[in-house]
Protein backbone atom coordinates (compact mmCIF):
# COMPACT_ATOMS: atom_id res chain seq x y z
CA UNK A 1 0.00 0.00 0.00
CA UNK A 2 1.50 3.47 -1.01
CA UNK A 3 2.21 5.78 1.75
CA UNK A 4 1.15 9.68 1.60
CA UNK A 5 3.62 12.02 0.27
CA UNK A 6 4.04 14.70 2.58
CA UNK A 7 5.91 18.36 1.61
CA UNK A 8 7.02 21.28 3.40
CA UNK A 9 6.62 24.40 2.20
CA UNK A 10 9.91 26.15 1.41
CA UNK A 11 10.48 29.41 3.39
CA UNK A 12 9.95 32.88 1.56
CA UNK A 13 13.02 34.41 -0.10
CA UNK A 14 13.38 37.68 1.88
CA UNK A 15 14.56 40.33 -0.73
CA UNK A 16 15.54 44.41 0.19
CA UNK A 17 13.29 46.90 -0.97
CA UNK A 18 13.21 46.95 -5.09
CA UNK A 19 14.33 50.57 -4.76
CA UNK A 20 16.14 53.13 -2.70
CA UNK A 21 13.41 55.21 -2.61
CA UNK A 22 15.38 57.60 0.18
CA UNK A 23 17.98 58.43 -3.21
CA UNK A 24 15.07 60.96 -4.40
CA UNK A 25 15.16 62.35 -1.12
CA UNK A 26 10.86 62.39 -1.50
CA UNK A 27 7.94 61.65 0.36
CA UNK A 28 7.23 58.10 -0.06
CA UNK A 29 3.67 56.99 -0.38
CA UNK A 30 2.58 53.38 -0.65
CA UNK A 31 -0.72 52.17 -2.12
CA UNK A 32 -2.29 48.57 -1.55
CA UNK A 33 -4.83 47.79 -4.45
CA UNK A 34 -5.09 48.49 -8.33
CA UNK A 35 -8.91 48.56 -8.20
CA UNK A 36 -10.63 51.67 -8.24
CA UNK A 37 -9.42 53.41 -4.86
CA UNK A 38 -5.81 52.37 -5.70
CA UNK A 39 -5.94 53.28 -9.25
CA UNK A 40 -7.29 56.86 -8.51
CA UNK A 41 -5.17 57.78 -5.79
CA UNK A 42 -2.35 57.17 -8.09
CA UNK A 43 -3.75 59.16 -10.57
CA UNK A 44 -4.53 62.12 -8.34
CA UNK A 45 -0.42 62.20 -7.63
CA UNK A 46 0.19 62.84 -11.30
CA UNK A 47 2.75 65.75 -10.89
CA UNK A 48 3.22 65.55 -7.19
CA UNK A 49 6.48 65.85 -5.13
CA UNK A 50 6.20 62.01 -3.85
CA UNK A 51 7.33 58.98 -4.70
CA UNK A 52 4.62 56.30 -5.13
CA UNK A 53 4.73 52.75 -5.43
CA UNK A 54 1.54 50.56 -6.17
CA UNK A 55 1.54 47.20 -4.74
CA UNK A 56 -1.21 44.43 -6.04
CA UNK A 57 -1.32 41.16 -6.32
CA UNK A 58 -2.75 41.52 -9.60
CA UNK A 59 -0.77 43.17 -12.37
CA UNK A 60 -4.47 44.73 -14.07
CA UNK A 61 -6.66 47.27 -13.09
CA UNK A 62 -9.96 45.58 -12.71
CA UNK A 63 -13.61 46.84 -13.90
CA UNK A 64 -15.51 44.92 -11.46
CA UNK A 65 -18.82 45.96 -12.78
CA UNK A 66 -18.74 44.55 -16.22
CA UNK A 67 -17.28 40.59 -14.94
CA UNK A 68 -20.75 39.65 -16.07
CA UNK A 69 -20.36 40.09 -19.22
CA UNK A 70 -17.54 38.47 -19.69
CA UNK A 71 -18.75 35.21 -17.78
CA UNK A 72 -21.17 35.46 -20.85
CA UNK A 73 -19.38 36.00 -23.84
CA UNK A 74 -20.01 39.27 -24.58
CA UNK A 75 -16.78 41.28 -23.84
CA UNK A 76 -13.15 39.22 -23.65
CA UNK A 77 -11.53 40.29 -20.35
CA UNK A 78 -9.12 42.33 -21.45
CA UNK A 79 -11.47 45.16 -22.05
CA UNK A 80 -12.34 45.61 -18.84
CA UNK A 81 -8.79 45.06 -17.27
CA UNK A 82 -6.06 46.93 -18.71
CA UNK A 83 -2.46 46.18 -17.39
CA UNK A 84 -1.97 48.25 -14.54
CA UNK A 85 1.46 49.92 -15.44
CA UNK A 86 0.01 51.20 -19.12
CA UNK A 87 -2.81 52.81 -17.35
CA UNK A 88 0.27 54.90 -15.10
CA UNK A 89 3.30 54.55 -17.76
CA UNK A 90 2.91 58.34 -18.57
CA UNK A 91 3.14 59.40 -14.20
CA UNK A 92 7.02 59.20 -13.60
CA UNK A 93 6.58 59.41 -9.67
CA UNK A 94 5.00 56.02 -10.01
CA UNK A 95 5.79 52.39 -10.02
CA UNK A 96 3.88 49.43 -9.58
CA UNK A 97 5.04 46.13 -8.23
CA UNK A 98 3.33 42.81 -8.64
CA UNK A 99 2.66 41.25 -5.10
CA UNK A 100 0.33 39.82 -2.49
CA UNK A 101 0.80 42.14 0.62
CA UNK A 102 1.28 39.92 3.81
CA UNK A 103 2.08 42.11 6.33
CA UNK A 104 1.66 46.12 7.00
CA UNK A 105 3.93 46.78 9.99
CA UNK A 106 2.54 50.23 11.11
CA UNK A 107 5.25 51.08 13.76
CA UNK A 108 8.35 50.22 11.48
CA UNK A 109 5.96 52.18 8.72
CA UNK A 110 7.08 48.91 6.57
CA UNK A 111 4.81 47.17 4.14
CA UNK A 112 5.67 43.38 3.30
CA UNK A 113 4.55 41.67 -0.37
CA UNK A 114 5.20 38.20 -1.31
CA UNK A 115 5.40 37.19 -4.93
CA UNK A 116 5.92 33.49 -5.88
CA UNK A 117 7.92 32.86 -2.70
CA UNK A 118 9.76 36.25 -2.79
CA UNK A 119 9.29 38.91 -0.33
CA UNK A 120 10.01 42.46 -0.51
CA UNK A 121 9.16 45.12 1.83
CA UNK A 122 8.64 48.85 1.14
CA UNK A 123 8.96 51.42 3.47
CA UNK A 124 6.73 54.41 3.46
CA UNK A 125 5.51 57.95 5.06
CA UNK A 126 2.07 57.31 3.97
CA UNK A 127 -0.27 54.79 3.02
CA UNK A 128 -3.71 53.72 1.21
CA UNK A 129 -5.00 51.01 1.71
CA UNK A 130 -7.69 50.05 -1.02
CA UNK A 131 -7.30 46.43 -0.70
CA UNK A 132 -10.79 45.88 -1.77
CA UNK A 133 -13.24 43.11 -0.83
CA UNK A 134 -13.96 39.34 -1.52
CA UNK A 135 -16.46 36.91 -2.20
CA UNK A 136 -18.86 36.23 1.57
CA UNK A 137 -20.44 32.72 1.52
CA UNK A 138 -21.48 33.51 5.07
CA UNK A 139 -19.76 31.02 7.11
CA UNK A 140 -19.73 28.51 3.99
CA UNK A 141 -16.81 28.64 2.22
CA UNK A 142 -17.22 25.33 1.30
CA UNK A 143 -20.17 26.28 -1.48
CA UNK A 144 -17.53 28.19 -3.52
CA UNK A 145 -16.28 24.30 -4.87
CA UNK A 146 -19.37 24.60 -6.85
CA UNK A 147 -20.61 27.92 -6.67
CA UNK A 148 -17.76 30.61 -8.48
CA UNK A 149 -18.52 33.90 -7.11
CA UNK A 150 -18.01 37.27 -9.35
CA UNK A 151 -15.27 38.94 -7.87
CA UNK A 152 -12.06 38.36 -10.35
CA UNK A 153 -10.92 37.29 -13.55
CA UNK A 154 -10.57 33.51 -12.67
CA UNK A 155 -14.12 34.15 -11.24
CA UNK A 156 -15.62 35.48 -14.51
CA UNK A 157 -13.61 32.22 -17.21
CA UNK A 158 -14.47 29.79 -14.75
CA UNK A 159 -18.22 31.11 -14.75
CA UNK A 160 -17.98 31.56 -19.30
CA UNK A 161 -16.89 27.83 -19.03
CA UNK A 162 -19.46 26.23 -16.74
CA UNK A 163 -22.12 28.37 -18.81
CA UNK A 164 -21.15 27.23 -22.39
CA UNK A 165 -20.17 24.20 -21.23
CA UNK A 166 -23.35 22.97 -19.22
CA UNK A 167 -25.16 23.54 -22.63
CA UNK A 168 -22.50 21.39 -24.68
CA UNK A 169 -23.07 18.61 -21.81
CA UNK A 170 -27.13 19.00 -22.43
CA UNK A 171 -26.67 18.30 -26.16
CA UNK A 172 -24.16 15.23 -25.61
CA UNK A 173 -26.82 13.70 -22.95
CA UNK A 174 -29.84 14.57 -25.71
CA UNK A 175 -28.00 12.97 -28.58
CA UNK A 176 -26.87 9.81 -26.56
CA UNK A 177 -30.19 9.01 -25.18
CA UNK A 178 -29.57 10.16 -21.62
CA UNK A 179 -32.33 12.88 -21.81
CA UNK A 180 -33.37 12.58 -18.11
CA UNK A 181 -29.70 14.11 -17.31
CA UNK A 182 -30.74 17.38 -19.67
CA UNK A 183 -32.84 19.13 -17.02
CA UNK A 184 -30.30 19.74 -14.47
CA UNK A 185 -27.78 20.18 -17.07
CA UNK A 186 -29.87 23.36 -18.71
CA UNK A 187 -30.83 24.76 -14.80
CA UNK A 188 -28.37 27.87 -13.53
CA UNK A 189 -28.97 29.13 -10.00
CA UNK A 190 -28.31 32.95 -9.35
CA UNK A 191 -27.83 32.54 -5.72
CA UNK A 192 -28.19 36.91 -4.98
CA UNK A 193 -30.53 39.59 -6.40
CA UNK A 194 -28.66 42.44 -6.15
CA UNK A 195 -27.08 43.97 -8.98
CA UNK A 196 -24.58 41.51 -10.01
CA UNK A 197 -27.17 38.80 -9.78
CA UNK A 198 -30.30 40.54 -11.69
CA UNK A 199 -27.50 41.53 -14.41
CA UNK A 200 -26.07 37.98 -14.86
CA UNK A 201 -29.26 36.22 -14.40
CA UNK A 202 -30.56 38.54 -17.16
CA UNK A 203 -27.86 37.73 -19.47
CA UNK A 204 -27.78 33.97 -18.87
CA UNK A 205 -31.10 34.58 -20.27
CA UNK A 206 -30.67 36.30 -23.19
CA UNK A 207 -27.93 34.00 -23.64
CA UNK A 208 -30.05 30.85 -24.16
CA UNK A 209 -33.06 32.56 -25.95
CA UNK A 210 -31.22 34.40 -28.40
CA UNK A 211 -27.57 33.62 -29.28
CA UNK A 212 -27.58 29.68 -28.74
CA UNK A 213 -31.12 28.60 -30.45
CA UNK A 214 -29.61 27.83 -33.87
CA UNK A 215 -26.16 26.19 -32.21
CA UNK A 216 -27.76 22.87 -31.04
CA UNK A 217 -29.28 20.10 -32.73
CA UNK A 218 -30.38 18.01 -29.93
CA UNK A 219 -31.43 20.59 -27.67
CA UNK A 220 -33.39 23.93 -27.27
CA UNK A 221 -31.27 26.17 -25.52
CA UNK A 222 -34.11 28.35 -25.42
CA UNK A 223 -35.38 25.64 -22.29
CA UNK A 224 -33.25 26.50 -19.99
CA UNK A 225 -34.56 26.94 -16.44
CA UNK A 226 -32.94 30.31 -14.56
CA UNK A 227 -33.44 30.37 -11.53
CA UNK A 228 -33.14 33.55 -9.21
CA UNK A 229 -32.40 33.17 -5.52
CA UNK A 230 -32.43 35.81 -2.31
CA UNK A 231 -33.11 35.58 0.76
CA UNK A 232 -34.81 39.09 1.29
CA UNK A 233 -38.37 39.84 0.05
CA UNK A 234 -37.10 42.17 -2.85
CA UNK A 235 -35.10 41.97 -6.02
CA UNK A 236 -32.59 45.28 -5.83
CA UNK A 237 -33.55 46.38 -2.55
CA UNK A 238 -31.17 49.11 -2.49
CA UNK A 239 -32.80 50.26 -5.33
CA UNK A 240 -36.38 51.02 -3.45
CA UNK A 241 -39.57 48.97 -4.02
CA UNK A 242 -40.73 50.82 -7.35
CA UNK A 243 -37.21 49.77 -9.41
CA UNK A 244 -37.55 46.48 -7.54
CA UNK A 245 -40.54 45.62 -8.49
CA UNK A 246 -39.65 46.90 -12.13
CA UNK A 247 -36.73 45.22 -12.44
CA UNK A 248 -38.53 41.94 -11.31
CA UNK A 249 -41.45 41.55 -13.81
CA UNK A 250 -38.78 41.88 -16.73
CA UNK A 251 -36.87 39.32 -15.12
CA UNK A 252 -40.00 37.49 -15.21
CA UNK A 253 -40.94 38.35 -18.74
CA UNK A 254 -37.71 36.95 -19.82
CA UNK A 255 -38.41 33.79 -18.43
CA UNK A 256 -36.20 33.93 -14.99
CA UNK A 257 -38.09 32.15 -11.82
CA UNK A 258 -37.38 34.62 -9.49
CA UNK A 259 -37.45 32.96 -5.74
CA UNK A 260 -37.70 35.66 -2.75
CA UNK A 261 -37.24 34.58 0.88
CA UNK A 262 -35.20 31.80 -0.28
CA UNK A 263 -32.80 31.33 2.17
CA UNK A 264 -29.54 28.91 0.43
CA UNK A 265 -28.40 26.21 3.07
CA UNK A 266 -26.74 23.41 1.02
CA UNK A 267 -24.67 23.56 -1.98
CA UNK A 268 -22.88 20.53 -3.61
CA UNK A 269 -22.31 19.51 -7.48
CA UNK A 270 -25.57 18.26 -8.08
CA UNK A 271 -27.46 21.48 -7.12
CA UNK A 272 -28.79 24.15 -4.51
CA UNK A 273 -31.19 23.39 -1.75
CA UNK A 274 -32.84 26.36 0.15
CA UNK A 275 -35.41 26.98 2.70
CA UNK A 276 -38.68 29.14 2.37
CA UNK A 277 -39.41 31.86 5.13
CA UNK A 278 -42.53 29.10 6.45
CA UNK A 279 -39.00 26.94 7.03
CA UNK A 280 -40.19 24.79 4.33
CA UNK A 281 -36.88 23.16 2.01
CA UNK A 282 -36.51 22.79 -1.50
CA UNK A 283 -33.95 21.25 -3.64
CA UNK A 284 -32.59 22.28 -6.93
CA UNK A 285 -31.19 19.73 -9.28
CA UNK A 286 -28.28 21.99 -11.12
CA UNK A 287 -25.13 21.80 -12.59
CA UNK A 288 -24.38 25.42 -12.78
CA UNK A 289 -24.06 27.70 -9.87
CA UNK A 290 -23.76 31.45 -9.87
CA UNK A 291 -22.83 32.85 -6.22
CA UNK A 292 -23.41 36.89 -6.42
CA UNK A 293 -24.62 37.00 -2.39
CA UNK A 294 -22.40 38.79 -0.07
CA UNK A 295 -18.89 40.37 0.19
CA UNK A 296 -15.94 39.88 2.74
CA UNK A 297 -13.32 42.51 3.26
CA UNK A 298 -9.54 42.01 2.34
CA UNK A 299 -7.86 40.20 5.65
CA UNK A 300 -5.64 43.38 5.95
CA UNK A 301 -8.78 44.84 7.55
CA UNK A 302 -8.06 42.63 10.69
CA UNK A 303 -4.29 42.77 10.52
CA UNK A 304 -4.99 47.09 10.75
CA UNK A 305 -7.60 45.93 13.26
CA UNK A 306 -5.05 43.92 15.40
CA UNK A 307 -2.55 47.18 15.42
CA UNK A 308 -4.67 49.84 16.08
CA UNK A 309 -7.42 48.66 17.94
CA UNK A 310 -10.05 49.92 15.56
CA UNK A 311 -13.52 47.78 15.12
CA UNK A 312 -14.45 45.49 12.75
CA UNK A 313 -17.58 44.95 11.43
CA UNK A 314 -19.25 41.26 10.70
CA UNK A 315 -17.84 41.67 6.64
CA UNK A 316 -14.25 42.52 7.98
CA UNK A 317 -14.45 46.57 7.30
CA UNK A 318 -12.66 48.08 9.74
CA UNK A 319 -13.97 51.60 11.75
CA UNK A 320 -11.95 54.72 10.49
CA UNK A 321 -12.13 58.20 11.42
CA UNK A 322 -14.13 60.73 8.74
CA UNK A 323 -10.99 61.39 7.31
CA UNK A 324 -10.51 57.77 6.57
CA UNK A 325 -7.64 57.44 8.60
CA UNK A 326 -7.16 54.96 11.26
CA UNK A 327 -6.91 55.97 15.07
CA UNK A 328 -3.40 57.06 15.83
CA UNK A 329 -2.01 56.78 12.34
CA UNK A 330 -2.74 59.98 10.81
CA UNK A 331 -0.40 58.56 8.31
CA UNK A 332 -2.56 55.80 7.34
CA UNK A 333 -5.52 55.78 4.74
CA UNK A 334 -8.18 53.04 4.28
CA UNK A 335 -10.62 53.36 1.33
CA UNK A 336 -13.29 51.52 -0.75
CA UNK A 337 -14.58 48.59 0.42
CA UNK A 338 -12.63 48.12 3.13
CA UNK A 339 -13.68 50.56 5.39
CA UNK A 340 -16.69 51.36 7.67
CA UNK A 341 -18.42 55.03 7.71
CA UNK A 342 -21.54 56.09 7.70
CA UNK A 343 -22.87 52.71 6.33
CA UNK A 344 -21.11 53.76 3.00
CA UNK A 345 -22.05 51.39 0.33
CA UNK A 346 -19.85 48.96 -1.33
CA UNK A 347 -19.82 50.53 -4.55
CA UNK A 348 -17.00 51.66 -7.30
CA UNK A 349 -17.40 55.86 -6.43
CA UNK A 350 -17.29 55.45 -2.70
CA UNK A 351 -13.81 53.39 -3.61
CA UNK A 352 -12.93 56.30 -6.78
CA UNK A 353 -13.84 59.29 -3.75
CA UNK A 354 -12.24 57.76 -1.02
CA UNK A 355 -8.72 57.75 -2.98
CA UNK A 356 -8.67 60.73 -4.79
CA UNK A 357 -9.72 62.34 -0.99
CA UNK A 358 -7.10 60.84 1.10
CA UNK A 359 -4.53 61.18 -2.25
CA UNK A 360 -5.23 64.77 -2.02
CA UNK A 361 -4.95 65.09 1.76
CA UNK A 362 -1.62 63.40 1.95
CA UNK A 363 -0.29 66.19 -0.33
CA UNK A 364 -2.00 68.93 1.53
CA UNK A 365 0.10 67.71 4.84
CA UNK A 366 3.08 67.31 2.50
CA UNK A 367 2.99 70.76 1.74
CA UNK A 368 2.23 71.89 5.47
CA UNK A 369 -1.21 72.79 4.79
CA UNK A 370 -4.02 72.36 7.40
CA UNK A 371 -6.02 68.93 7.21
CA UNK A 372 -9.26 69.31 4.58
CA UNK A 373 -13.05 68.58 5.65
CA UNK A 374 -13.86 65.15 6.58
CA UNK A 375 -14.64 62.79 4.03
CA UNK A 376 -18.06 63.46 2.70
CA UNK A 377 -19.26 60.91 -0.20
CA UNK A 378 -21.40 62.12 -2.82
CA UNK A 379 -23.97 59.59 -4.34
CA UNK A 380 -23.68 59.43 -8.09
CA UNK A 381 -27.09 57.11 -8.28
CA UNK A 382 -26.98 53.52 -8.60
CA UNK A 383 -27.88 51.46 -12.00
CA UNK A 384 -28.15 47.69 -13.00
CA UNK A 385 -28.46 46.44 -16.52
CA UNK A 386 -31.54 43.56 -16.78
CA UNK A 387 -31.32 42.85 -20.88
CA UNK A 388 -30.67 44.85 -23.53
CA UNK A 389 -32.34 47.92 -23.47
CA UNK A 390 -33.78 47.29 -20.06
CA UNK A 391 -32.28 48.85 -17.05
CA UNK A 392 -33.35 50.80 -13.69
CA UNK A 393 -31.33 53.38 -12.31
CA UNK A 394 -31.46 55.99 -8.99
CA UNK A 395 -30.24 59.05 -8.91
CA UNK A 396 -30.86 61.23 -6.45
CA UNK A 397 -34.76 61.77 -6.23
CA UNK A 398 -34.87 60.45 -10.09
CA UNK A 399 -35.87 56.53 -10.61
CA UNK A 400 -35.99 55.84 -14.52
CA UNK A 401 -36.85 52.56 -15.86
CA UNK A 402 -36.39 50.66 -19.52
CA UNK A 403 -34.64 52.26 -21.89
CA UNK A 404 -33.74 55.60 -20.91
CA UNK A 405 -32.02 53.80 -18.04
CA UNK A 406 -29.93 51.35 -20.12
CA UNK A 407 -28.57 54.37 -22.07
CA UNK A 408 -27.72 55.68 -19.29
CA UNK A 409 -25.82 52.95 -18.16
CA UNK A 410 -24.46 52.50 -21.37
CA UNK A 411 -22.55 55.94 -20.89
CA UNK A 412 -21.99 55.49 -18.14
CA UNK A 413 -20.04 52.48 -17.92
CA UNK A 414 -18.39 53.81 -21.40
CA UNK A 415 -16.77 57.18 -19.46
CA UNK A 416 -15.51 55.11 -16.24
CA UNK A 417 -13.53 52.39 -18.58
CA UNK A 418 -10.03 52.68 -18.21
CA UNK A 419 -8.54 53.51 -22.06
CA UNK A 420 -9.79 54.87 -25.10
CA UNK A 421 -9.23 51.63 -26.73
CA UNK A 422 -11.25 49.99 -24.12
CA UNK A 423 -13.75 52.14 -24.61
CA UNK A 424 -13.92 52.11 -28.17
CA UNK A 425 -13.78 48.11 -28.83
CA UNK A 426 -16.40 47.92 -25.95
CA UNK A 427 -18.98 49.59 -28.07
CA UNK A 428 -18.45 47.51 -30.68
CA UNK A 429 -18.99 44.38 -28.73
CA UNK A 430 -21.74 45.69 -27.53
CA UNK A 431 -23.21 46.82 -30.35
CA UNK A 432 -22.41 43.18 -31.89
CA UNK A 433 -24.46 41.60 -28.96
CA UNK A 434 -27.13 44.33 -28.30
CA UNK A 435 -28.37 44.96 -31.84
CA UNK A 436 -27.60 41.55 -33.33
CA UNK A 437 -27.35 38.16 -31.22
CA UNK A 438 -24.21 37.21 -31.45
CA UNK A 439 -21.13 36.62 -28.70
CA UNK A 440 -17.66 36.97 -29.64
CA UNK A 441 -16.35 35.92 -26.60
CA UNK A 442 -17.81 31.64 -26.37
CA UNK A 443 -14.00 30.18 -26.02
CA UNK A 444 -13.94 27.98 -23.03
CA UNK A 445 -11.69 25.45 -21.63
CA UNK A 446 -11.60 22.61 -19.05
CA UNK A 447 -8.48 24.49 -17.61
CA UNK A 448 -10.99 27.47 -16.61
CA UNK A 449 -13.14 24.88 -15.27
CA UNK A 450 -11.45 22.83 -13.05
CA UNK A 451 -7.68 24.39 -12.23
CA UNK A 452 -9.13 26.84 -9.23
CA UNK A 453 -10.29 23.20 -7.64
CA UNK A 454 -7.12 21.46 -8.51
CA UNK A 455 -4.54 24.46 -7.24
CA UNK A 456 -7.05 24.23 -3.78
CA UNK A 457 -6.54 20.42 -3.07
CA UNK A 458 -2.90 21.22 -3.61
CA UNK A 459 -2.53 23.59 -1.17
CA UNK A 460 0.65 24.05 0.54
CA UNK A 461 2.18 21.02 -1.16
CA UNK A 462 2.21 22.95 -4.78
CA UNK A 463 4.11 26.43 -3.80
CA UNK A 464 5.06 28.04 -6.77
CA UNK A 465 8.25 29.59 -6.77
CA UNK A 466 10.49 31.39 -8.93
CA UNK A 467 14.74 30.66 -8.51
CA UNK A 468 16.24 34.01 -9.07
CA UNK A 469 19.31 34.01 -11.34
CA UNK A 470 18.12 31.08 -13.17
CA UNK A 471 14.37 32.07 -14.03
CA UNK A 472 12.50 28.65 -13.90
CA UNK A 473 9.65 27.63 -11.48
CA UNK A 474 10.54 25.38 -9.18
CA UNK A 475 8.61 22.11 -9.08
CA UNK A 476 8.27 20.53 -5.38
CA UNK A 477 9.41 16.99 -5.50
CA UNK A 478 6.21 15.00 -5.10
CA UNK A 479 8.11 11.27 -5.02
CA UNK A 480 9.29 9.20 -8.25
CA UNK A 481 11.65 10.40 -11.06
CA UNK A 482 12.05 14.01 -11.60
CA UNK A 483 10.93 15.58 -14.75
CA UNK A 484 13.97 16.48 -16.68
CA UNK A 485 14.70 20.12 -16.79
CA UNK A 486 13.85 22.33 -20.05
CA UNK A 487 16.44 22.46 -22.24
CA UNK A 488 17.97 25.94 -22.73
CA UNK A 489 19.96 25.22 -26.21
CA UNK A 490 18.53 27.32 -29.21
């Protein structure tokens, strides 16, 4: 009988700082996160006296809104994330470096990344931290095996792949006699009706009713079940009852079975069961799971928490002063997601205000200046997309429905991509899938499917690493002969 191979993982390389930032003889100011609050702080140095480094553990600024549409095949993702450094090549007091931040050491003012076994530390005068926020499966993590959320790149492939690929599963079943298997094949669960859920629900329908119908010859896309889950009595309830309601009967005109007071409690690979508010259960056969409930705060929340003594709420925000600082560090910003004030909503502009603010409040105390106003959001309105030309949208006293609402969004969305490119190639996508029926974006792979599972059962015993000097990964040695090494000659 074999015996289990057990690894270690190796230790992090510790490196010095990437640059002698005390040569310039500047302010330095160190940002964590390349999402919105990151990306605009940086921006709003453009010019400045400082030295800023951007640290992220992803090397593209991402568009969170629009994920959706790549998940179904309408834009390709790199639309909506354009490599970080292009975005700041032209801002010379700027660098970005690639890294998932570990450790913020606010007496030593020292902020520790790791990259592929690596670690570097940066020292700083001031920081941001716009960290952002993660997927919340409320105490289950283990539903995200079969339930991607909508939070990253990975998120969105994974989700295009289980899509297109449940309905090439449906048609294999049809055309080799195993039609009692198509059902649950052709079900997707929406587990969420906010706006993430509404919008992907909405396109999942669209999907099968009018791009996929001529595709199959075995099955009617056109029969696929959506189903729409939440737990509160309301689809949008952010949005008020009136765009609620709205937004729900074109859901249901499109064919979505939206469930309210359907509270999820099991999730496996089969399907979804939930219980009713009369504590009645249900069970969903489904092979396709959509998780949009929910949002967790980046773990640097409680590592700030730990330092400064600061509260944290039950999503992992952590309590800052109206200035967004944290108690004692007058030095230290939080932003975005992360942070919780006046029951500030998760959404892109609180994230956009919050870092141009404390951006522009680090420079006032660079330059001696007294300390601005508190931190005062300004709501820009709220909008979610249901199907093409169907939207809602709040702002301020105004609620607009249909139409006029998707153009708005359209614009919308249009001015706050990053890139005229972007912007540019977007249109045409979406004029591609809004006026016509087509999807440009369908590719899908089992990689996208199944290598998020695969790198998880790994764990610890798969460390990637990178050997400086030589430039290979390392490979841990999981028993037997060792693959031979690639060979360099030309």
């Amino acid at each position: 009988m074999s015996q289990p191979i057990t690894t270690s993982t190796p230790p992090a390389v510790a490196q010095p700082p990437a640059r002698d930032h005390g040569q310039t003889g500047r302010p330095r100011v160190v940002i964590i996160g390349s999402g919105f609050g990151g990306l605009f702080a940086a921006r709003t140095f453009d010019g400045a006296d400082v030295d800023v480094t951007l640290i992220s553990s992803t090397a593209y600024h991402l568009f969170q809104p629009l994920l959706y549409q790549v998940a179904t095949g309408i834009l390709s993702e790199g639309l909506i994330a354009p490599a970080t450094r292009e975005v700041l090549a032209k801002q010379q007091n700027v660098e970005v470096a690639f890294g998932t931040v570990t450790e913020i050491d606010l007496t030593a003012r020292t902020v520790t990344s790791t990259t592929l076994g690596v670690e570097t530390t940066y020292g700083y005068d001031s920081l941001i931290v716009a960290a952002g926020a993660g997927q919340s499966y409320f105490g289950h993590d283990e539903f995200g095996e079969f339930a991607p959320g909508m939070k990253s790149i990975d998120d969105a492939l994974e989700l295009r792949a289980r899509i297109f690929g449940a309905f090439e599963l449906a048609e294999l079943a049809a055309a080799s006699g195993r039609s009692k298997d198509v059902p649950a094949l052709m079900t997707f669960v929406v587990v969420g009706a906010g706006p993430t859920g509404v919008e992907m629900a909405g396109q999942i329908a669209e999907l099968s009713a009018r791009t996929l119908p001529r595709d199959f010859r075995h099955i009617a896309s056109e029969d696929a079940r959506i189903i729409l889950l939440d737990g509160a009595d309301q689809v949008l309830a952010s949005f008020g009852s009136h765009l609620g309601t709205k937004a729900q009967q074109r859901l249901q005109k499109m064919g979505v079975d939206v469930r309210l007071g359907a509270m999820v409690v099991g999730v496996d690979a089969q399907g979804v069961e939930y219980r009713r508010s009369d504590g009645t259960t249900e069970r969903v056969p489904a092979l396709t799971k959509v998780w949009a409930a929910g949002v967790q705060a980046s773990s640097l929340g409680a590592t700030l928490s730990e330092q400064t003594g600061a509260e944290l709420d039950r999503s992992g925000r952590i309590k800052v002063n109206p200035d967004l600082t944290l108690p004692g560090h007058p030095e230290v910003y939080v932003v975005g997601d992360m942070i919780s004030l006046d029951n500030l909503p998760g959404v892109a502009q609180v994230a956009i205000q919050g870092g141009k603010y404390a951006a522009e409040q680090i420079m006032r105390q660079l330059k001696g200046e007294p300390a601005g106003p508190r931190f005062r959001y300004v709501d820009k309105g709220s909008m979610a997309t249901i199907s093409r030309f169907s939207a809602v949208a709040s702002v301020g006293k105004l609620r607009v429905s249909g139409f006029p609402a998707w153009v708005m969004w359209l614009a919308v969305h249009l001015w706050y991509i990053i890139g005229f490119k972007s912007q540019v190639t977007t249109f045409f996508h979406w004029a591609v899938s809004f006026l016509g029926s087509s999807r440009g974006e369908r590719t899908a792979t089992q990689q996208q499917i199944f290598a998020r599972g695969a790198l998880e059962r790994l764990g610890s015993s798969y460390p990637p690493r990178v050997l400086l000097g030589t430039g290979r990964s390392e490979v841990p040695d999981h028993g037997g002969d060792a693959a031979p090494a690639a060979d360099d000659r030309s």
